[in-house]
C-alpha atoms as a PDB file:
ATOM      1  CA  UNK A   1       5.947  11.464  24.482  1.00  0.00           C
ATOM      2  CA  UNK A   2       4.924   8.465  21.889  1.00  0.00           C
ATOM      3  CA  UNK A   3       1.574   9.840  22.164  1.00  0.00           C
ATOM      4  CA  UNK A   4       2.154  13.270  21.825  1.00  0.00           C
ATOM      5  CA  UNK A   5       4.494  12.602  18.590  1.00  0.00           C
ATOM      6  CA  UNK A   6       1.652  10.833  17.066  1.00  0.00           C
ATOM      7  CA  UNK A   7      -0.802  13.804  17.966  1.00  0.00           C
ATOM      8  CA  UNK A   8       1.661  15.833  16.194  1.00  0.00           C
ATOM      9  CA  UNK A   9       1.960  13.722  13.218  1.00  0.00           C
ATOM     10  CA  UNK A  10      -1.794  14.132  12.737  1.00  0.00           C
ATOM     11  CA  UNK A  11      -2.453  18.215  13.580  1.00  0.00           C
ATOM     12  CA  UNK A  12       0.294  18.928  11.294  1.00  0.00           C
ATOM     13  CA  UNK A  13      -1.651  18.078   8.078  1.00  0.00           C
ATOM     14  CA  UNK A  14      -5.105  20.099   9.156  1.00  0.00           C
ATOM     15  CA  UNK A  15      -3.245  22.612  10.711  1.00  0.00           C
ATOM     16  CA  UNK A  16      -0.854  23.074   8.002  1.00  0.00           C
ATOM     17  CA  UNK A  17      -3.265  23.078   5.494  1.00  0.00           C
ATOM     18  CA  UNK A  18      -4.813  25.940   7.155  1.00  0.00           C
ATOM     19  CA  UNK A  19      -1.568  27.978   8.131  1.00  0.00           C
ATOM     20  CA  UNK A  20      -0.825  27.105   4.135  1.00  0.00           C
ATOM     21  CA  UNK A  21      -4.069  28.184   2.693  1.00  0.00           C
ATOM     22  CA  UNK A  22      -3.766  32.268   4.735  1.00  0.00           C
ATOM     23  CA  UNK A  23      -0.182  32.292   3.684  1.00  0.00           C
ATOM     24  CA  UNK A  24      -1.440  31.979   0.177  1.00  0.00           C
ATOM     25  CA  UNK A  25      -4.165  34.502   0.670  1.00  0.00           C
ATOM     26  CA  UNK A  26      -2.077  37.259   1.947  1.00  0.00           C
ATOM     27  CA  UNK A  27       0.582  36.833  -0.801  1.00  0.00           C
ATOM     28  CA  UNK A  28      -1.709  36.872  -3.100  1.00  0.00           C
ATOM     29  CA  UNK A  29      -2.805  40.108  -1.544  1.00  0.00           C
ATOM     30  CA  UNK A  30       0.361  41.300  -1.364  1.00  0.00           C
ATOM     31  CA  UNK A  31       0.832  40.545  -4.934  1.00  0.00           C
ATOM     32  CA  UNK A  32      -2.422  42.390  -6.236  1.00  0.00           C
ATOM     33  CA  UNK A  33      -1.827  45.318  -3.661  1.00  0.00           C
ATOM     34  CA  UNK A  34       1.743  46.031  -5.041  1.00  0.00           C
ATOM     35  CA  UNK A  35       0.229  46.591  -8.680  1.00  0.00           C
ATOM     36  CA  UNK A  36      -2.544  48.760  -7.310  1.00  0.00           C
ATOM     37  CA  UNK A  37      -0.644  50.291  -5.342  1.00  0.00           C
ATOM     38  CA  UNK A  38       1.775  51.127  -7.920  1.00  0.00           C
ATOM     39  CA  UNK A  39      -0.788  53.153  -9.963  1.00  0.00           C
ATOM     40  CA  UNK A  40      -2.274  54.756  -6.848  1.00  0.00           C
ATOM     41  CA  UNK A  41       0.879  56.036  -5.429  1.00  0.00           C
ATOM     42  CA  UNK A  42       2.279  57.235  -9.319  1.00  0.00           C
ATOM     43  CA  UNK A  43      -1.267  59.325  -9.756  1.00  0.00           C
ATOM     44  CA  UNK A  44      -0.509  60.469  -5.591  1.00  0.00           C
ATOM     45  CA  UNK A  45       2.887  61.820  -6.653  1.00  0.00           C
ATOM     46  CA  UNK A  46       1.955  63.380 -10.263  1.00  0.00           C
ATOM     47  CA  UNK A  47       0.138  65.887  -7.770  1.00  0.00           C
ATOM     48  CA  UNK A  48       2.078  66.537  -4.836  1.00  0.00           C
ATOM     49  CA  UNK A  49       5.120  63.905  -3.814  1.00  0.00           C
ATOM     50  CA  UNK A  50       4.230  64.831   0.148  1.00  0.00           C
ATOM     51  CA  UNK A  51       0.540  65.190  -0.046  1.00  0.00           C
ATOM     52  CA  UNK A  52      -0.471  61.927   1.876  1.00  0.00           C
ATOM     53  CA  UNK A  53      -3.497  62.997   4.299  1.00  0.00           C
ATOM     54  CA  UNK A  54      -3.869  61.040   7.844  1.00  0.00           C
ATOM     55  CA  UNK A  55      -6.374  58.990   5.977  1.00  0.00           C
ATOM     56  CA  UNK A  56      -3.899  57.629   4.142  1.00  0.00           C
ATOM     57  CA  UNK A  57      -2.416  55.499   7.183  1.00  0.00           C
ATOM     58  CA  UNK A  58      -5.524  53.049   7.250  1.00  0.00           C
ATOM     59  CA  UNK A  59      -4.881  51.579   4.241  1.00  0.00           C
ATOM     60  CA  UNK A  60      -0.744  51.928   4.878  1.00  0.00           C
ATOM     61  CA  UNK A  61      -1.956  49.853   8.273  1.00  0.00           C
ATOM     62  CA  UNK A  62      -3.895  47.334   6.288  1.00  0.00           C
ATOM     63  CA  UNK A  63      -1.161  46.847   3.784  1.00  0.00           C
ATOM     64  CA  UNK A  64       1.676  45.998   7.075  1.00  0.00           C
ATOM     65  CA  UNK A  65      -0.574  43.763   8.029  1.00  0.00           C
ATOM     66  CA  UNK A  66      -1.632  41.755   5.360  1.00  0.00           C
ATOM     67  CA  UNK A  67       2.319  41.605   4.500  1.00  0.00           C
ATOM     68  CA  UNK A  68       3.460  40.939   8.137  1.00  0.00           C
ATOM     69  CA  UNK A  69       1.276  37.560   7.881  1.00  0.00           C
ATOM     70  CA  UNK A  70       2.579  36.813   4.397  1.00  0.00           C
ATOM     71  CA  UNK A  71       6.011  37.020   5.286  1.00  0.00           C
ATOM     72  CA  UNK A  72       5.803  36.002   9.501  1.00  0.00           C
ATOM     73  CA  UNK A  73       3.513  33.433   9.564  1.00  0.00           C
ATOM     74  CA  UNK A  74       5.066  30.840   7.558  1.00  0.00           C
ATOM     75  CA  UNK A  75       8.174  31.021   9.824  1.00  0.00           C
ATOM     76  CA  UNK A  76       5.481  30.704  12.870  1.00  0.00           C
ATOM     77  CA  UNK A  77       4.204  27.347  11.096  1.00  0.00           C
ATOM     78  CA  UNK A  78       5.915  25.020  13.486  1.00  0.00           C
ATOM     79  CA  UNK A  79       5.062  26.765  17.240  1.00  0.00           C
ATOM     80  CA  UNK A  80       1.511  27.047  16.215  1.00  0.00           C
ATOM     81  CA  UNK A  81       1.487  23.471  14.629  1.00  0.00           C
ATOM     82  CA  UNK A  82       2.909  22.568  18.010  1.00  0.00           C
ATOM     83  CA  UNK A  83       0.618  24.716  20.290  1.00  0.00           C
ATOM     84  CA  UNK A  84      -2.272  22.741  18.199  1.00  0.00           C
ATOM     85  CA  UNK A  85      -0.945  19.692  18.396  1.00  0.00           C
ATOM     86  CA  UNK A  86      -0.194  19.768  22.694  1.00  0.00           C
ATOM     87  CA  UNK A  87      -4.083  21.006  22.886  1.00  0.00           C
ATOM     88  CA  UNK A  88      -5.194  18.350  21.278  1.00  0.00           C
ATOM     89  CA  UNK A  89      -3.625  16.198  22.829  1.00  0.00           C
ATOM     90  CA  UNK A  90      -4.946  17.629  26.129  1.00  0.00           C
ATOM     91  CA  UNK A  91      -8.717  17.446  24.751  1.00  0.00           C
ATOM     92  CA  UNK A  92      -8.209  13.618  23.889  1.00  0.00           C
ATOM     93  CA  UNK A  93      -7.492  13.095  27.457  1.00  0.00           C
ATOM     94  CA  UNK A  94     -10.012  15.584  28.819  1.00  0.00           C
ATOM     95  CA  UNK A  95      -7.960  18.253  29.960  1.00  0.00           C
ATOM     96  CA  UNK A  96      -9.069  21.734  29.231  1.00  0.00           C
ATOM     97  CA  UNK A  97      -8.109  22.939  25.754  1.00  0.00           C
ATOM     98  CA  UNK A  98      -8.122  25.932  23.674  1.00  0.00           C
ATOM     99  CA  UNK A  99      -8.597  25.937  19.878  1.00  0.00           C
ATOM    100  CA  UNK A 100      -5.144  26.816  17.965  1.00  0.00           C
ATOM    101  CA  UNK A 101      -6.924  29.855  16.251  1.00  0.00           C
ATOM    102  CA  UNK A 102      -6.861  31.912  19.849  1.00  0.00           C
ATOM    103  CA  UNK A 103      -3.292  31.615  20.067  1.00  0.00           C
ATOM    104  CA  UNK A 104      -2.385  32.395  16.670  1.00  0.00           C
ATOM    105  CA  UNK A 105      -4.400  35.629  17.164  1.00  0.00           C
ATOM    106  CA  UNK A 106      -2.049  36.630  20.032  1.00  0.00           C
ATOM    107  CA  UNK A 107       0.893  36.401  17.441  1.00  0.00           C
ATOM    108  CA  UNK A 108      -1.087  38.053  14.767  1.00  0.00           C
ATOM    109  CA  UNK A 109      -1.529  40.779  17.578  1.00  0.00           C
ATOM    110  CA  UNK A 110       1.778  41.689  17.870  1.00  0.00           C
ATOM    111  CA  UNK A 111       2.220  41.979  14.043  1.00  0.00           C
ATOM    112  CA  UNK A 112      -0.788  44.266  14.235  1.00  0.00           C
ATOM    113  CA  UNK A 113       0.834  46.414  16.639  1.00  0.00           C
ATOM    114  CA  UNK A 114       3.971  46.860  14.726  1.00  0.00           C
ATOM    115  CA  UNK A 115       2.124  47.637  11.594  1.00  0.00           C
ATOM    116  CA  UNK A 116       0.961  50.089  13.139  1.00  0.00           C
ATOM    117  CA  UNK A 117       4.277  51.555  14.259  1.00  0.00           C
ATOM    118  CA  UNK A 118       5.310  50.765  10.256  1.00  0.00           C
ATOM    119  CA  UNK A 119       2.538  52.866   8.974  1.00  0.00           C
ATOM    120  CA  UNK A 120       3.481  55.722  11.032  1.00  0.00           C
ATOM    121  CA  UNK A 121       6.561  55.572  10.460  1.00  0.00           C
ATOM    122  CA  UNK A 122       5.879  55.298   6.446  1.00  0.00           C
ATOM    123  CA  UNK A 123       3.337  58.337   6.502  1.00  0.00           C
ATOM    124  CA  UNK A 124       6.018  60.657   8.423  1.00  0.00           C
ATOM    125  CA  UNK A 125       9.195  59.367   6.122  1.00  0.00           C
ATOM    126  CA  UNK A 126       6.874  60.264   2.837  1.00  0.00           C
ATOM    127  CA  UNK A 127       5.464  63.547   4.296  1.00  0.00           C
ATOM    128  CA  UNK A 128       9.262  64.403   4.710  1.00  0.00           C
ATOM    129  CA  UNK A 129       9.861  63.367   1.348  1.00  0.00           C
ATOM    130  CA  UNK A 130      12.594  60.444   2.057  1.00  0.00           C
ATOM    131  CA  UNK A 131      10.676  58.117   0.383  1.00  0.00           C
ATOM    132  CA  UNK A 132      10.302  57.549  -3.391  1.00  0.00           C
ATOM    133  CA  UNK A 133       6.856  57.096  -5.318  1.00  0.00           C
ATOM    134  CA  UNK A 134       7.596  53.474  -4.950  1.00  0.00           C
ATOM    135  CA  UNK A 135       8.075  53.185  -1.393  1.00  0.00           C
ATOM    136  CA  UNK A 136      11.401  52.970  -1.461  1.00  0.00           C
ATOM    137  CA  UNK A 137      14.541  55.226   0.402  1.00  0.00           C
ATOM    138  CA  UNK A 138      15.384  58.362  -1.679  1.00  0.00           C
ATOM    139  CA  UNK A 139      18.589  59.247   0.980  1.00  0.00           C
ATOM    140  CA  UNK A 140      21.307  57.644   0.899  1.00  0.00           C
ATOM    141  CA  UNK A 141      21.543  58.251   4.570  1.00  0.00           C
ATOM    142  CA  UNK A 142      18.382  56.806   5.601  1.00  0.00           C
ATOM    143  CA  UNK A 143      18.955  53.761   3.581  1.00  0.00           C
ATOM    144  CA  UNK A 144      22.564  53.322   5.052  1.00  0.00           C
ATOM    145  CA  UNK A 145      21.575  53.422   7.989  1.00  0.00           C
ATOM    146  CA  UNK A 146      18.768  51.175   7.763  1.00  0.00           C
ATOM    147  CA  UNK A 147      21.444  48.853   6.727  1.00  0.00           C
ATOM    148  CA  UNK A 148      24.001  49.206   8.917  1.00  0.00           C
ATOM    149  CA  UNK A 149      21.527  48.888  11.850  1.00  0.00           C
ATOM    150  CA  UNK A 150      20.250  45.682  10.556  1.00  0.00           C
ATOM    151  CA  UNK A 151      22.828  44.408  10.067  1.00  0.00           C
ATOM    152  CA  UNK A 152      24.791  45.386  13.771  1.00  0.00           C
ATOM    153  CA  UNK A 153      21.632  43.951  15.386  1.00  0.00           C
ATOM    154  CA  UNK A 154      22.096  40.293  13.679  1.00  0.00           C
ATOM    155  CA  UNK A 155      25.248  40.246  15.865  1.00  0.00           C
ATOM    156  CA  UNK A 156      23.218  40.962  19.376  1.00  0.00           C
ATOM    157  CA  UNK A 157      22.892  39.087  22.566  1.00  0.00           C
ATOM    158  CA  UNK A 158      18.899  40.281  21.681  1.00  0.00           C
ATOM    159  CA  UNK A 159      18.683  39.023  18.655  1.00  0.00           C
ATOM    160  CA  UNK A 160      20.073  35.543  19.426  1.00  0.00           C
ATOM    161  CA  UNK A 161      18.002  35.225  22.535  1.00  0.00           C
ATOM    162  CA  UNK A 162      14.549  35.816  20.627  1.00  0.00           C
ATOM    163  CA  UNK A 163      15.501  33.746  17.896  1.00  0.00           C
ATOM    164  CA  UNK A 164      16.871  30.838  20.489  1.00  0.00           C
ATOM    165  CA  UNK A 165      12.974  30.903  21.707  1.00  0.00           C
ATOM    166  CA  UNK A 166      11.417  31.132  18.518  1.00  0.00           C
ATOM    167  CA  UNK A 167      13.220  27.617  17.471  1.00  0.00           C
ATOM    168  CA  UNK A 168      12.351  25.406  20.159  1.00  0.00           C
ATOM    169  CA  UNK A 169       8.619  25.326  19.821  1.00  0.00           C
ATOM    170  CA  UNK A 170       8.013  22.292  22.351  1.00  0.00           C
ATOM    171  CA  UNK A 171      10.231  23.807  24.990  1.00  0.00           C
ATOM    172  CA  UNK A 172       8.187  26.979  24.535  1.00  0.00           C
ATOM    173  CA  UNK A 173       4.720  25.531  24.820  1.00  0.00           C
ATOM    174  CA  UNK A 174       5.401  23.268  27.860  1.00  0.00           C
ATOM    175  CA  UNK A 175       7.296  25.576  29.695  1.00  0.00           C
ATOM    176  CA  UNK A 176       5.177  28.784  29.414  1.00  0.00           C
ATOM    177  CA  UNK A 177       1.693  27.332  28.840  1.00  0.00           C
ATOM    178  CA  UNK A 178      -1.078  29.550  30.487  1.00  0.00           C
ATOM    179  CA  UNK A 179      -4.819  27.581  30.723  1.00  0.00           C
ATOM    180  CA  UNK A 180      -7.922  29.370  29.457  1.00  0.00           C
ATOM    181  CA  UNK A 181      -8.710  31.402  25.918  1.00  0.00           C
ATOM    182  CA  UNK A 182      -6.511  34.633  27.509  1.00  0.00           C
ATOM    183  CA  UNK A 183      -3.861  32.478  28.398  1.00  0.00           C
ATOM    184  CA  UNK A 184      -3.514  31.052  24.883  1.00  0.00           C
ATOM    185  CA  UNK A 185      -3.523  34.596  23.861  1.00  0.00           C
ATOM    186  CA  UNK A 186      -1.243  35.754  26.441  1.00  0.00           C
ATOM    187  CA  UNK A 187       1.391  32.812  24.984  1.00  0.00           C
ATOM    188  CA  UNK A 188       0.469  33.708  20.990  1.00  0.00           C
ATOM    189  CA  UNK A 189       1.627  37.515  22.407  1.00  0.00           C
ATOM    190  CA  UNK A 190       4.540  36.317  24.109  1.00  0.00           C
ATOM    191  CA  UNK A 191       5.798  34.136  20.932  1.00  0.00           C
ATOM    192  CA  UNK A 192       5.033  37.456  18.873  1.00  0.00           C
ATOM    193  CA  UNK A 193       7.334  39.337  20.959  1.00  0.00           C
ATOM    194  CA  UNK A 194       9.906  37.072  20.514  1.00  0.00           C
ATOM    195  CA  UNK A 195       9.807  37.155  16.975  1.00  0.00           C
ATOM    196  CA  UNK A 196       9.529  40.630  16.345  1.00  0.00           C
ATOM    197  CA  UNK A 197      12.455  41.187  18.878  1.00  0.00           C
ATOM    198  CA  UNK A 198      14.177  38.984  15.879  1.00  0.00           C
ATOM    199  CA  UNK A 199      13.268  40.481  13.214  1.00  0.00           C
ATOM    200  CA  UNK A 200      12.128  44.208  13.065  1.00  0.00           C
ATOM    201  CA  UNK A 201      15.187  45.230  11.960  1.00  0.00           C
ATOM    202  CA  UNK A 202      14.925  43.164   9.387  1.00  0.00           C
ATOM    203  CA  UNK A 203      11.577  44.269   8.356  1.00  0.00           C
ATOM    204  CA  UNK A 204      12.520  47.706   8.728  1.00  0.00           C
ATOM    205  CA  UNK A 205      14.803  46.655   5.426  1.00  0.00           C
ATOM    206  CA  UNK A 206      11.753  47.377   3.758  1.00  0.00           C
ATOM    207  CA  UNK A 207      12.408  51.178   3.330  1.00  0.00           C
ATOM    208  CA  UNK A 208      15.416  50.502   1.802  1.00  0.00           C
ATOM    209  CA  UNK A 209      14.459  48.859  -1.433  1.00  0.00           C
ATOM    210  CA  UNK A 210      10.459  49.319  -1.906  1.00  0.00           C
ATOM    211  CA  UNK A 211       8.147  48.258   0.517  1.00  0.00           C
ATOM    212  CA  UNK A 212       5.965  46.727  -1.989  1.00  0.00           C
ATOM    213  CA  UNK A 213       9.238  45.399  -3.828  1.00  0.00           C
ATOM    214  CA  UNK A 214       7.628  42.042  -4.205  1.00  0.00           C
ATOM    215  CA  UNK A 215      11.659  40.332  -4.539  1.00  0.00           C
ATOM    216  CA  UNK A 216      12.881  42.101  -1.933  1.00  0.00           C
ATOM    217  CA  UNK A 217       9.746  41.157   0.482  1.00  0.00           C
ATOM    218  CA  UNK A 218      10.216  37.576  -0.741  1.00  0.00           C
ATOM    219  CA  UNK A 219      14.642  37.334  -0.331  1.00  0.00           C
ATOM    220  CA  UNK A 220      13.507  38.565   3.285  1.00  0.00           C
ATOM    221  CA  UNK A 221      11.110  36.232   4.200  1.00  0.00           C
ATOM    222  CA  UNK A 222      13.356  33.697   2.970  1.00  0.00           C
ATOM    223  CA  UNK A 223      15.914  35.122   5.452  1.00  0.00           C
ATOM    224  CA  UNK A 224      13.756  34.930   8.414  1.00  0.00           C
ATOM    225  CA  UNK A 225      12.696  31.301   7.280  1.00  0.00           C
ATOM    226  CA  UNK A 226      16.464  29.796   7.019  1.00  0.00           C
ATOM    227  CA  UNK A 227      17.029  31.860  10.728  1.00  0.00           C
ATOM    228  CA  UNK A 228      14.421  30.322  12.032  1.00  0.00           C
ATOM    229  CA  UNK A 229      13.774  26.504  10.666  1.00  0.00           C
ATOM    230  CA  UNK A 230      17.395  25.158   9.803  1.00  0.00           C
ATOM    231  CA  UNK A 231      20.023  24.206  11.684  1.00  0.00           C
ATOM    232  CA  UNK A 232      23.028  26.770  11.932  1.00  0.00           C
ATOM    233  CA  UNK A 233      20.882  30.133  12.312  1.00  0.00           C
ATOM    234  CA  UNK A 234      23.859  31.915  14.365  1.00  0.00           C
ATOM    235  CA  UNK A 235      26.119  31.800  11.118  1.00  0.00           C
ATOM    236  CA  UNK A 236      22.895  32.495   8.624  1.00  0.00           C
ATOM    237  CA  UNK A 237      22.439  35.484  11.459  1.00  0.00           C
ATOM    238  CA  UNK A 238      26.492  36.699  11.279  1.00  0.00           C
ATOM    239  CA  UNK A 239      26.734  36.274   7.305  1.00  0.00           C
ATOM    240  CA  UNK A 240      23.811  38.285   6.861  1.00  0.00           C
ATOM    241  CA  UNK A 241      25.222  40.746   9.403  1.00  0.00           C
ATOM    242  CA  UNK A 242      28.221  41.044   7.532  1.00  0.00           C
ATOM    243  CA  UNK A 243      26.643  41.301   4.120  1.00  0.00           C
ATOM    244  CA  UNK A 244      23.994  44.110   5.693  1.00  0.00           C
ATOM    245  CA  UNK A 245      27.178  46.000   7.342  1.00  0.00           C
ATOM    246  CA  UNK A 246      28.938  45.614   4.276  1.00  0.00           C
ATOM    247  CA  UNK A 247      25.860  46.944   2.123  1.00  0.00           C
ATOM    248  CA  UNK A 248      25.879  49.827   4.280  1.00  0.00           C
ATOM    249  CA  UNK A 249      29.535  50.860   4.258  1.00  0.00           C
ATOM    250  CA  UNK A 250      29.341  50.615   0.025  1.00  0.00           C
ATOM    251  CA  UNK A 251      25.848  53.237   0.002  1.00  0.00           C
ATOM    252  CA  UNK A 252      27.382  55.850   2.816  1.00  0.00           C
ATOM    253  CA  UNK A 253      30.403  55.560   0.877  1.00  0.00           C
ATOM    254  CA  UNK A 254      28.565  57.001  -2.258  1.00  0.00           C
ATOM    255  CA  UNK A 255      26.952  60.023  -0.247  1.00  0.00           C
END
């Protein structure tokens, strides 16, 4: 294990460099998409508030995913630091390896996938008019419940199970390790899952505010961060239960 820490010590800075450096590029894309994005959808609505075509979900689908890895991948930082570091570790003893960039693919996957679910979703809520020009919930009742769902579901058996395997990194990579390129991916899936088991309720809390709201996309990848990374996540999970729940009751209670 000496070994291994050392290994560890040493793919942290190149991998973390690298894990730092597309965080950066996707907020910064996040940041340049919300202003054009702004103007595109005020000049969409000026003509009809509910005309979005079908091809209007490619770019919605683009725009997930680019903020999925803005917001997810920082709070993935230390299982694919650790994935890196265990296979190189195994390639300095000549044991088959499998470059960090195939596992990190299978978690980007999964992100991919639910974008694509977030799109839809987005396209169908705006054709029906429950969104507003900026993205955000126009009902009351859709944005309640949003909220109230969130924030039931940081209370869940689920929720605590996915996030109890998205904090121990080592204990996932040595238990569930799978050899070859599809195995890696099969594990970067599998870690994806887990994390969006935690959290899509949490990024559903999109609708609610803006999806594009660049403060509201930041206070919730903050959120996820804290559950994730430091110590106490089942009371950072309960408070923000009862502060989503309590959200909730105060907009339903205005309809």
């Amino acid at each position: 294990m000496d070994a291994l820490a050392v290994v560890l010590k040493r793919e942290r800075v190149v991998v973390g460099a690298g894990l730092a450096l597309v965080t950066a590029l996707a907020w910064w894309s996040v940041i340049g998409g919300a202003r054009q994005m702004d103007g595109l959808v005020m000049q969409m609505a000026e003509l009809d508030p509910t005309a979005w075509s079908a091809r209007a979900l490619l770019p919605l689908f683009l725009m997930w995913v680019i903020m999925m890895v803005a917001m997810m991948l920082p709070s993935a930082a230390p299982m694919i630091l650790t994935f890196a570091a265990v296979a190189r570790y195994r390639r300095q003893h000549q044991r088959a390896y499998v470059p960090v960039t195939v596992f990190a693919a299978g978690y980007v996957a999964v992100w991919g996938g639910f974008s694509v679910l977030a799109a839809l979703v987005q396209w169908r809520l705006h054709r029906a008019a429950l969104l507003s020009p900026m993205m955000a919930s126009s009902s009351a009742w859709l944005g309640g419940v949003l909220l109230f769902s969130a924030g039931v579901f940081q209370f869940t058996p689920l929720k605590q199970r996915c996030l109890t395997h998205c904090r121990a990194p080592l204990e996932f990579i040595t238990t569930r390790w799978r050899e070859g390129r599809a195995g890696a991916f099969a594990m970067g899936i599998e870690h994806g899952l887990f994390c969006a088991g935690c959290c899509w309720a949490l990024m559903a809390l999109l609708f609610v505010l803006g999806v594009m709201n660049l403060l509201w996309i930041a206070a919730l990848t903050i959120l996820v961060g804290v559950e994730k990374m430091l110590p106490g996540q089942i009371w950072v999970s309960r408070l923000s239960g009862l502060l989503l729940t309590g959200w909730a009751a105060w907009v339903l209670a205005r309809v």
